[in-house]
Protein backbone atom coordinates (compact mmCIF):
# COMPACT_ATOMS: atom_id res chain seq x y z
CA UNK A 1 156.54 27.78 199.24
CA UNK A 2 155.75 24.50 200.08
CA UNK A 3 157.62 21.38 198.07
CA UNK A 4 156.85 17.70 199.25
CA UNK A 5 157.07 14.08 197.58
CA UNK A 6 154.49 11.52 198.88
CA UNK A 7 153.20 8.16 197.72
CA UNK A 8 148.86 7.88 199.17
CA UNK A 9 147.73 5.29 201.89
CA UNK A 10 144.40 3.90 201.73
CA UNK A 11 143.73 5.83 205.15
CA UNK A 12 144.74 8.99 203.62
CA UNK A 13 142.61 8.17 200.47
CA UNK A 14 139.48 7.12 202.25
CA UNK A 15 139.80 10.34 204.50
CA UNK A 16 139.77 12.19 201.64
CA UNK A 17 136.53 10.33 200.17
CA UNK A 18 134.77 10.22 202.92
CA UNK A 19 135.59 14.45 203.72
CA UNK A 20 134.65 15.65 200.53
CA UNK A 21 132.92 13.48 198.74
CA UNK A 22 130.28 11.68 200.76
CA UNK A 23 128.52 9.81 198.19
CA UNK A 24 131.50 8.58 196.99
CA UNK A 25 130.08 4.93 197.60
CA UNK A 26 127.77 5.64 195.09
CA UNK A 27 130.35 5.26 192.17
CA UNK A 28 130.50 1.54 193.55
CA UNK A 29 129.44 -1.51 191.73
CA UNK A 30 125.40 -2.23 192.29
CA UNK A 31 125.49 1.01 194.30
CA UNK A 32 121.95 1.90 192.51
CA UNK A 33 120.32 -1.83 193.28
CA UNK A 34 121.35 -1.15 197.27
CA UNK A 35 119.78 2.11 197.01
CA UNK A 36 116.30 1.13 195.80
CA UNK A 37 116.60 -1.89 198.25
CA UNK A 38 116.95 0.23 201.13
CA UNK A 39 114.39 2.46 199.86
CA UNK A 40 111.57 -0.51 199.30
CA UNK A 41 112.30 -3.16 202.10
CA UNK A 42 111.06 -1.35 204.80
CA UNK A 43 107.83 0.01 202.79
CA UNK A 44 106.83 -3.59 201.22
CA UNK A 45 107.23 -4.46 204.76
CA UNK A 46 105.24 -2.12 206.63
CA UNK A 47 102.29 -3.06 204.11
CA UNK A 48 103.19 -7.21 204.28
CA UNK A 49 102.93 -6.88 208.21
CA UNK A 50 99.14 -4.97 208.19
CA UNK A 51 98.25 -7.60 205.22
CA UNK A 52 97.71 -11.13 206.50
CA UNK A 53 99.00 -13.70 206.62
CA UNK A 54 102.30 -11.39 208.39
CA UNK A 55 105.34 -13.84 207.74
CA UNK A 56 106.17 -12.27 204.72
CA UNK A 57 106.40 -8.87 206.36
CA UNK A 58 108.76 -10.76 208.82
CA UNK A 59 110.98 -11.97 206.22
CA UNK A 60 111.30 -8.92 204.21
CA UNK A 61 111.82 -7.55 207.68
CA UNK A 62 114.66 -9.74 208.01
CA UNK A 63 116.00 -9.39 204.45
CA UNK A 64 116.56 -5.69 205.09
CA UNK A 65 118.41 -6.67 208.39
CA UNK A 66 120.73 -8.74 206.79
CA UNK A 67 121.20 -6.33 203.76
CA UNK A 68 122.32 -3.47 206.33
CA UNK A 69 124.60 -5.38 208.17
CA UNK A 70 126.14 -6.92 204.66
CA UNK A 71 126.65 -3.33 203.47
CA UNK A 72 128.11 -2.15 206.97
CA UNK A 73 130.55 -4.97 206.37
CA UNK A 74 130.93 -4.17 202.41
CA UNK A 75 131.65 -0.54 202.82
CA UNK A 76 135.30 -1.04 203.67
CA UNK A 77 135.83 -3.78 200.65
CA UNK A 78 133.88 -1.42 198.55
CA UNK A 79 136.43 1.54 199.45
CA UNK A 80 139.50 -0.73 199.42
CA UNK A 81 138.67 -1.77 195.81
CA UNK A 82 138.16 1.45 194.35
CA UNK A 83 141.53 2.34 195.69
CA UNK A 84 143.32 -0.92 194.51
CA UNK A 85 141.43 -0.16 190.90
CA UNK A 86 143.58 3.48 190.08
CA UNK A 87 147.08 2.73 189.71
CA UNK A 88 147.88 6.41 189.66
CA UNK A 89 147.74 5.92 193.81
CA UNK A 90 150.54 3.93 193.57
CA UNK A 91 152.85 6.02 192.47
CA UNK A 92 154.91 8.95 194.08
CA UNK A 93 153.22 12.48 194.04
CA UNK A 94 155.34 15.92 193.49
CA UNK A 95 153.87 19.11 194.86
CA UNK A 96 154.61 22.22 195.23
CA UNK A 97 152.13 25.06 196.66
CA UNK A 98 152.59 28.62 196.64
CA UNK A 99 151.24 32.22 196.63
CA UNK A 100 149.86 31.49 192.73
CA UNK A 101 148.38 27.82 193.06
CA UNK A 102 148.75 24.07 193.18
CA UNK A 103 150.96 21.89 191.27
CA UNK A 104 151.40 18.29 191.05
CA UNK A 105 153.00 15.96 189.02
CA UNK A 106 153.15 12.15 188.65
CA UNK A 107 156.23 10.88 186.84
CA UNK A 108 155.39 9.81 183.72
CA UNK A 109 151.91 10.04 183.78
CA UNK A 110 150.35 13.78 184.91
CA UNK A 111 151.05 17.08 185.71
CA UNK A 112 148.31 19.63 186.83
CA UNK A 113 148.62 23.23 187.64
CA UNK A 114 145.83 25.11 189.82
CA UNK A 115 145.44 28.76 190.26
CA UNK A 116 143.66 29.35 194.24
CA UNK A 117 140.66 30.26 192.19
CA UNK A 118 140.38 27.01 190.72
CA UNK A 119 139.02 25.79 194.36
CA UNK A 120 135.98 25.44 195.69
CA UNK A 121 136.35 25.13 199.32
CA UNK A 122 139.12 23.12 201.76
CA UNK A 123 138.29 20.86 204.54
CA UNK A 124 141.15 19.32 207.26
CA UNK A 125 140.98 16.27 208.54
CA UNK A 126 143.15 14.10 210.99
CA UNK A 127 145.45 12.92 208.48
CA UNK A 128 144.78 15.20 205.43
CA UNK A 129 144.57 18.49 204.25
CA UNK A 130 141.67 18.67 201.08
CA UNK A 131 141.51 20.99 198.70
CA UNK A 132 137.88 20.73 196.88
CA UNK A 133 137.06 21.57 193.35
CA UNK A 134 133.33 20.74 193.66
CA UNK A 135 133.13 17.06 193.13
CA UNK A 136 136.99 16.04 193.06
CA UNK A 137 139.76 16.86 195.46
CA UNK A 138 143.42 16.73 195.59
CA UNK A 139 144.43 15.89 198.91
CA UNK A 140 148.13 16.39 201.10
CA UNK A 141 149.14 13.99 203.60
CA UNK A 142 149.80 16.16 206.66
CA UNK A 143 152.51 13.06 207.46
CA UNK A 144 154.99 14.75 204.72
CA UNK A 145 154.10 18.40 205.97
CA UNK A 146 156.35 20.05 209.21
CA UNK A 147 154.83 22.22 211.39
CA UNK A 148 155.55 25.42 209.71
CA UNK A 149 154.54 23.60 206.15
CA UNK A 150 151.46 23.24 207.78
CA UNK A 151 150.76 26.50 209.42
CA UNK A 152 151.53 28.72 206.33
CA UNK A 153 149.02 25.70 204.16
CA UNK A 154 146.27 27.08 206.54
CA UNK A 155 147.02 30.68 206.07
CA UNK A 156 147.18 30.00 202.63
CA UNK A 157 143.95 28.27 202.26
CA UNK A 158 142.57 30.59 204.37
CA UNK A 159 143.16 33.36 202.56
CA UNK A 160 142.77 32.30 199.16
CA UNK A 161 140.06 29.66 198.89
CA UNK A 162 136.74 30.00 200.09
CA UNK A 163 135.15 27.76 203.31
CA UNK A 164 133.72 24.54 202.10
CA UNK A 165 130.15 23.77 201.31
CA UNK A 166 128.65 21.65 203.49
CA UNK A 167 128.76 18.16 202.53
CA UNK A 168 125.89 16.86 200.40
């Protein structure tokens, strides 16, 4: 049985994001705007620089430039915000993992109990250990785990939950 407190980092959170749920940007504020602007720059370009006169092309050219460098430089806000945003990160985590499931509690606020069925797939990462139930996660710092802690997590996952999906 495994029995740990921890309190989520940003790293650890954004590791967890970014391994199971790649389009997790796309829960981010004007995330459907930068979409269709990265879909139509580069077409109503294309067609602006065969059209004369070509400086439009050039400066819709330019425009999409700029946007992918903004959003490059965005992404890391973007994730840092929708961190800040849940205060349930901010508080301490109790879990305890064993031959029947998952359970976690947060003082005061939740408690959740998992059977190994309830999974959809696990994925390891430098700093985590997920365990995916199609589009959400709960994640375990591998900080709080020892080596052992760890080792048997792997059997366990192995064992009981089946390989991830690839990611979409």
């Amino acid at each position: 049985m495994i029995e740990t407190t921890f309190r989520s980092t940003f790293e650890e959170w954004s590791e967890g994001q970014t391994l199971w749920c790649r389009n997790a940007l796309s829960k981010s504020p004007q995330a459907r705007l930068h979409h269709v602007v990265k879909l139509s720059l580069p077409w109503g370009a294309g067609i602006m620089m065969v059209i004369p006169p070509h400086w439009p092309g050039f400066l819709v050219m330019a425009i999409l430039v700029i946007d992918l460098i903004v959003s490059k430089w965005r992404r890391p806000r973007i994730m840092r915000w929708l961190f800040d945003r849940d205060p349930d990160r901010q508080q301490d985590v109790f879990v305890r993992i064993d031959e029947s499931g998952y359970y976690s509690q947060r003082e005061g606020l939740t408690e959740c109990r998992m059977t190994w069925a309830s999974f959809s797939g696990w994925k390891e990462g430098p700093r985590t250990i997920i365990l995916g139930r199609h589009g959400k996660y709960c994640f375990l710092p591998k900080r709080v785990l020892t080596e052992e802690q760890l080792h048997l997590l792997r059997n366990l996952c192995q064992t009981r939950i089946a390989t991830a999906p690839p990611s979409r």
